[in-house]
Protein backbone atom coordinates (compact mmCIF):
# COMPACT_ATOMS: atom_id res chain seq x y z
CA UNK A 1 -36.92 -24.22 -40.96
CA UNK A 2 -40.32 -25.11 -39.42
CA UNK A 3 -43.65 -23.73 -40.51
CA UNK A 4 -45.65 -23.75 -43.54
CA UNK A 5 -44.33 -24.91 -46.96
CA UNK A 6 -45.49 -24.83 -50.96
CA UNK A 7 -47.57 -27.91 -50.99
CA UNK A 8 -51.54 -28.24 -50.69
CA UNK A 9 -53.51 -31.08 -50.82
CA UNK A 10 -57.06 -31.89 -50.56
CA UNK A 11 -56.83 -31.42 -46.58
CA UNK A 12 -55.02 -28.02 -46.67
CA UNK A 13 -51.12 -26.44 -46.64
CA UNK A 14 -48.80 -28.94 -45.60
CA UNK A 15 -46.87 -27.78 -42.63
CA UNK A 16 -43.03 -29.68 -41.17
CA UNK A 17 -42.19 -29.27 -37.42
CA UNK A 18 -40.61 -30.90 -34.94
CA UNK A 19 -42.22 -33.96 -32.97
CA UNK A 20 -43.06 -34.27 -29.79
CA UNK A 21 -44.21 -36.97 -27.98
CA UNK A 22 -48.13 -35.88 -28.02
CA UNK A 23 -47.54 -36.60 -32.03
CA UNK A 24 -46.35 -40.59 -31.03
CA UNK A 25 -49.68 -41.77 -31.21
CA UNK A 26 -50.74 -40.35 -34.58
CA UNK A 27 -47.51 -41.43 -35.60
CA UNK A 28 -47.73 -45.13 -34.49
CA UNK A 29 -51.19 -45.26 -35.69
CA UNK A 30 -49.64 -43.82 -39.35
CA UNK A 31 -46.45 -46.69 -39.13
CA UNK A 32 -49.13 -49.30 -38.36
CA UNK A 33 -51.04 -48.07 -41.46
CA UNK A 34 -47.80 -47.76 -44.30
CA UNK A 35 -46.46 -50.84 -42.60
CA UNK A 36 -49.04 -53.30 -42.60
CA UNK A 37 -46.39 -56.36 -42.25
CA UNK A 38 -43.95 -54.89 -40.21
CA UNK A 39 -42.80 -56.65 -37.11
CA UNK A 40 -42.91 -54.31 -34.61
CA UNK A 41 -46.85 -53.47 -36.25
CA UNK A 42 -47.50 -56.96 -35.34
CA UNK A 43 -47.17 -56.11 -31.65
CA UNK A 44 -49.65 -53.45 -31.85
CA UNK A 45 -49.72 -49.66 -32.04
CA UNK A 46 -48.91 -49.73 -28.26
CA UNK A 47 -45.83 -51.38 -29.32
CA UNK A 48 -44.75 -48.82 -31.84
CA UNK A 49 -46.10 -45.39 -30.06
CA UNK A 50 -43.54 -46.99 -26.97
CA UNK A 51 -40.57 -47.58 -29.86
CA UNK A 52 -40.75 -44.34 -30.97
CA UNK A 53 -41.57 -42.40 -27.33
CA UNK A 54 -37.82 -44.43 -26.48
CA UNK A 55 -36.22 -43.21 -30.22
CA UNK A 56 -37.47 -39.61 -29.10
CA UNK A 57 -36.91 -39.93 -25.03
CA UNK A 58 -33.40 -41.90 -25.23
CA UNK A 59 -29.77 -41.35 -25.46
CA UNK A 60 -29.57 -40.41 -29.07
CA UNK A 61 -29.01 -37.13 -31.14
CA UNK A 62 -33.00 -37.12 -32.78
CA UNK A 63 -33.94 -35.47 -35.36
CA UNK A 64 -37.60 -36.06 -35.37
CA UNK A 65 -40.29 -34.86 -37.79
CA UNK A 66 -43.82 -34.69 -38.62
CA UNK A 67 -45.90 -33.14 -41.34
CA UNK A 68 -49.58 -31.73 -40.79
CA UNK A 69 -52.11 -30.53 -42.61
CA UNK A 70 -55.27 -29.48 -40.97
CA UNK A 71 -53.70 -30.26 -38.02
CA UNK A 72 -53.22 -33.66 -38.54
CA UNK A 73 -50.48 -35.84 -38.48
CA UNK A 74 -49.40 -36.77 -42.47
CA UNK A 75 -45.84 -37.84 -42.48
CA UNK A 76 -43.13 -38.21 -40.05
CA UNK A 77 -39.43 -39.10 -40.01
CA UNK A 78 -37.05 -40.19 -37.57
CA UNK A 79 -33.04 -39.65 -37.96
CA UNK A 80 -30.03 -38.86 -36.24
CA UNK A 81 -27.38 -40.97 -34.51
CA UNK A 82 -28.98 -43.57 -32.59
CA UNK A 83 -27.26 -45.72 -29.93
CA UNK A 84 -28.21 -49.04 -28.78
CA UNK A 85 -31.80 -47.88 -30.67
CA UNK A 86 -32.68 -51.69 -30.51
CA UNK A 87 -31.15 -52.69 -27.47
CA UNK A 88 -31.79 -50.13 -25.81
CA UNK A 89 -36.15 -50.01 -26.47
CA UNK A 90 -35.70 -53.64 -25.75
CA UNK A 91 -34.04 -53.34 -22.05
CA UNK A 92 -36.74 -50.26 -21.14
CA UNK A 93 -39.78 -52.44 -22.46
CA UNK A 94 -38.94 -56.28 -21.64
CA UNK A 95 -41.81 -56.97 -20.00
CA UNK A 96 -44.31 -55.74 -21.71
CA UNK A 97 -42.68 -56.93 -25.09
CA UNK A 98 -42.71 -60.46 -23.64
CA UNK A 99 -46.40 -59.94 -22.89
CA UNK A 100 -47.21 -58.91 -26.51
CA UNK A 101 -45.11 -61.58 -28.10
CA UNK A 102 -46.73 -64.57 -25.96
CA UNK A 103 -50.14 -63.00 -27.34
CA UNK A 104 -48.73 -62.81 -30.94
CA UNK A 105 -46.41 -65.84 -31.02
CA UNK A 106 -46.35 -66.79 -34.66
CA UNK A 107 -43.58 -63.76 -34.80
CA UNK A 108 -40.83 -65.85 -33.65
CA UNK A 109 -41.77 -67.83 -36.84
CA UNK A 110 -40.64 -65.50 -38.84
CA UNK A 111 -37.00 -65.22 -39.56
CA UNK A 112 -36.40 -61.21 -38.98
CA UNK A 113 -39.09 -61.72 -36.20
CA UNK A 114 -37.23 -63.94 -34.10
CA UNK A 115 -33.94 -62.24 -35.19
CA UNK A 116 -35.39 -58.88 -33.11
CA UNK A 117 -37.51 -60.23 -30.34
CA UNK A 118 -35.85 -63.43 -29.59
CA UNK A 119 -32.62 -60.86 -28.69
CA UNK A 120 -35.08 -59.68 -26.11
CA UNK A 121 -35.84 -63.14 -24.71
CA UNK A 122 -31.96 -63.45 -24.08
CA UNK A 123 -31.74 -60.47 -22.57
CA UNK A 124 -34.20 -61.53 -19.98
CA UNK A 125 -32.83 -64.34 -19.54
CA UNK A 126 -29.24 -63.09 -18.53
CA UNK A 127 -28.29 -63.47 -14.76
CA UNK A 128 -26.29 -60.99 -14.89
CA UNK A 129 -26.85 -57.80 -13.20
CA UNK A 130 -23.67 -56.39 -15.52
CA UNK A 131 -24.93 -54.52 -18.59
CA UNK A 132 -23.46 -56.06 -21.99
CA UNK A 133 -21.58 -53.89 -24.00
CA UNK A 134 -23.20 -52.41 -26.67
CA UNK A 135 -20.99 -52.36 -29.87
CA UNK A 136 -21.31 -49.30 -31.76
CA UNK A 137 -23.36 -48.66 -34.78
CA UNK A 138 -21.13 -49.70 -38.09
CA UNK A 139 -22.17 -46.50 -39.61
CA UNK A 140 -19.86 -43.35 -41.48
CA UNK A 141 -18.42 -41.29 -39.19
CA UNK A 142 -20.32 -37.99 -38.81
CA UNK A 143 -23.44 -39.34 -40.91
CA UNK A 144 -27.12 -38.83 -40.25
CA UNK A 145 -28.93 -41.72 -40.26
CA UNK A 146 -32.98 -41.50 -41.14
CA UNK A 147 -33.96 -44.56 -39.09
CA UNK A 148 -37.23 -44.76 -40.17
CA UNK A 149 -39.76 -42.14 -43.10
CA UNK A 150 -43.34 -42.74 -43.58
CA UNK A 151 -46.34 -40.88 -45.88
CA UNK A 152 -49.79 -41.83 -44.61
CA UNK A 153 -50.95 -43.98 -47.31
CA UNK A 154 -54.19 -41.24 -47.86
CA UNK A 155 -51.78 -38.57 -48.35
CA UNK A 156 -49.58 -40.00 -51.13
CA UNK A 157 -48.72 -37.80 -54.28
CA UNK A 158 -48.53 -34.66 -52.46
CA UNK A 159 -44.38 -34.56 -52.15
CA UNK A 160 -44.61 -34.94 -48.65
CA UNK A 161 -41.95 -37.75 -48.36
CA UNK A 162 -39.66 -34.83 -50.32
CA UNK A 163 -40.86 -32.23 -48.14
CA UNK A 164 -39.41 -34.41 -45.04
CA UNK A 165 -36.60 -35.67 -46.30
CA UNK A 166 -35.55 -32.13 -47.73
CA UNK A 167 -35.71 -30.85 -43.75
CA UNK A 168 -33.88 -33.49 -42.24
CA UNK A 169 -31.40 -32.32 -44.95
CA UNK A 170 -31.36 -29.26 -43.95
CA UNK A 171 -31.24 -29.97 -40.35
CA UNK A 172 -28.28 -32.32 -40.87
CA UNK A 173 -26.62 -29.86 -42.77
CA UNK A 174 -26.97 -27.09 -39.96
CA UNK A 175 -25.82 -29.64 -37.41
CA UNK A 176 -22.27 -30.29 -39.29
CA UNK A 177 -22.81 -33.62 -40.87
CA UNK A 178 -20.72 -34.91 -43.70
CA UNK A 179 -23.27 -36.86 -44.81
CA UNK A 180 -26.45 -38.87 -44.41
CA UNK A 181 -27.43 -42.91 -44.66
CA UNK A 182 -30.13 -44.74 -44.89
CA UNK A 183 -31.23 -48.63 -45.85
CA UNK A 184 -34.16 -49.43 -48.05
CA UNK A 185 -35.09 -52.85 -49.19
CA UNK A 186 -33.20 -53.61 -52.56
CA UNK A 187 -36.70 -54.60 -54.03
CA UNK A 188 -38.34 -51.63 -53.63
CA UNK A 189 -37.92 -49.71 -56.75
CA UNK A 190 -40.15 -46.94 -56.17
CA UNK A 191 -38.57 -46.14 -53.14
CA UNK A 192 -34.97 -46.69 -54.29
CA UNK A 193 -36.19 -44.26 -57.29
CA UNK A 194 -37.87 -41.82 -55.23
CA UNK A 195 -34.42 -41.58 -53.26
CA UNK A 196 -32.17 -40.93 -56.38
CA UNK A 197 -34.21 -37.96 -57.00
CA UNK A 198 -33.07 -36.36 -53.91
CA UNK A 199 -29.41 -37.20 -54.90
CA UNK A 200 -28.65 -40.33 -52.79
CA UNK A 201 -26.71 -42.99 -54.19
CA UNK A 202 -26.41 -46.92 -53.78
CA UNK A 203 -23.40 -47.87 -51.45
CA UNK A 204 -21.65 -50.98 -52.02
CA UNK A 205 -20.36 -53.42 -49.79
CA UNK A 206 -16.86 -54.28 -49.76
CA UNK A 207 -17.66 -57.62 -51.77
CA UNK A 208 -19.40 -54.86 -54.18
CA UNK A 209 -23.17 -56.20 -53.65
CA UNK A 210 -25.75 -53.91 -52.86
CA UNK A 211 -27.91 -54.86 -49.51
CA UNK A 212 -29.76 -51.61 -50.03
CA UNK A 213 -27.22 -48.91 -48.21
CA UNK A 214 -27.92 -45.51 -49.57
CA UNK A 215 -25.68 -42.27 -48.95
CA UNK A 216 -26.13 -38.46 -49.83
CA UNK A 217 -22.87 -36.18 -49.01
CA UNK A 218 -23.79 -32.98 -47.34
CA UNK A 219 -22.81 -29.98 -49.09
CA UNK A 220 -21.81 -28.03 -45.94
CA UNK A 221 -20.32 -25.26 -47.90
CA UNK A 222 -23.85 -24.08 -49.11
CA UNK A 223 -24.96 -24.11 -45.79
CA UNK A 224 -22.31 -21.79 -44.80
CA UNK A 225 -22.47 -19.15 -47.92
CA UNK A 226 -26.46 -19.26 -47.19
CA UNK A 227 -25.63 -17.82 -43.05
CA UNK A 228 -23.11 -15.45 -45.16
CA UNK A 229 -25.59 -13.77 -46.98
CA UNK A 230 -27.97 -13.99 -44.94
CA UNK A 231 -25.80 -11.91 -42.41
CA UNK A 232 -24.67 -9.26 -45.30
CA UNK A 233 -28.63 -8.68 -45.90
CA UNK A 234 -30.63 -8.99 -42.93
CA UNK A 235 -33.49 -7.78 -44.50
């Protein structure tokens, strides 16, 4: 449910509600902040506000969230099922990602770098006027995945990383998911903690390593005896 919830900080009530895409440049500003070495960063808050306007704009199921205080954007988070979410931003911006990465072109040094732009460059270098099949996401079947969560920096400690993450629950819930995913980097304990605590758990490859896949099942039973009662007692 949007609207206000428990949590005040220095800058006022926290309030969660959907985003829309007047929020995408607060919110590229806040992913260029908690992400200082991030690749898409890199490219310039232009860059981002444009990868997130396509996350929100495209062919996907979105789930997208921000939280405020004061008015301004704190915290967002981005989930759903996405399709072609790379390839896809990639085709709609070629051009002006090309521009940005011949002004920035120590990216392609990097390994994860040239991994994500150079698929770009062979994109626009294709003759071919047929569009490339896109192969679907390897993902669980009816799972919500939380592409991307962020806390402005300044407004760490106040739960709001909880209070987002406990909304796209709920959401994902309501919409009839069995369950939700999410990668984090194996390294980051804090994170990796912070996600136990809402109930996820590590998921294993089939080799049994651990690349940082995280799962929650969705209790969609609770969901259901909540509309229940909430039917029996509309007061």
């Amino acid at each position: 449910m949007e609207g206000q919830v428990q949590s005040e900080g220095t800058a006022g009530a926290v309030a969660v509600r959907t985003a829309t895409e007047q929020d995408l440049a607060a919110v590229a500003a806040l992913h260029v902040h908690a992400f200082p070495g991030s690749v898409l960063g890199e490219l310039g808050v232009e860059a981002v506000r444009r990868s997130y306007k396509w996350q929100l704009t495209g062919p996907h199921d979105l789930t997208a969230l921000v939280t405020t205080q004061d008015g301004t954007v704190t915290g967002f988070l981005f989930g759903g099922v996405f399709r072609g979410s790379t390839i896809g931003f990639v085709k709609a911006e070629r051009w002006f990602l090309v521009s940005r990465v011949a002004r920035h072109p120590g990216i392609l040094l990097r390994g994860v770098g040239w991994k994500r732009i150079g698929l770009g460059v062979r994109l626009l270098l294709r003759r071919s006027q047929t569009p490339v099949a896109e192969k679907p996401d390897a993902v669980p079947r009816r799972s919500f995945g939380v592409l991307a969560i962020a806390v402005d920096p300044t407004s760490q400690g106040q739960g709001l990383g909880a209070i987002l993450m406990t909304e796209a629950t709920a959401r994902a819930t309501a919409q009839g998911f069995l369950a939700m995913h999410l990668t984090v980097h194996p390294t980051n304990v804090s994170a990796v903690a912070f996600y136990r605590s809402l109930g996820w758990v590590e998921h294993n490859e089939p080799n049994g390593s651990w690349v940082g896949r995280m799962t929650l099942a969705l209790d969609l039973d609770a969901d259901a005896d909540a509309d229940s009662a909430a039917e029996q007692d509309p007061a």
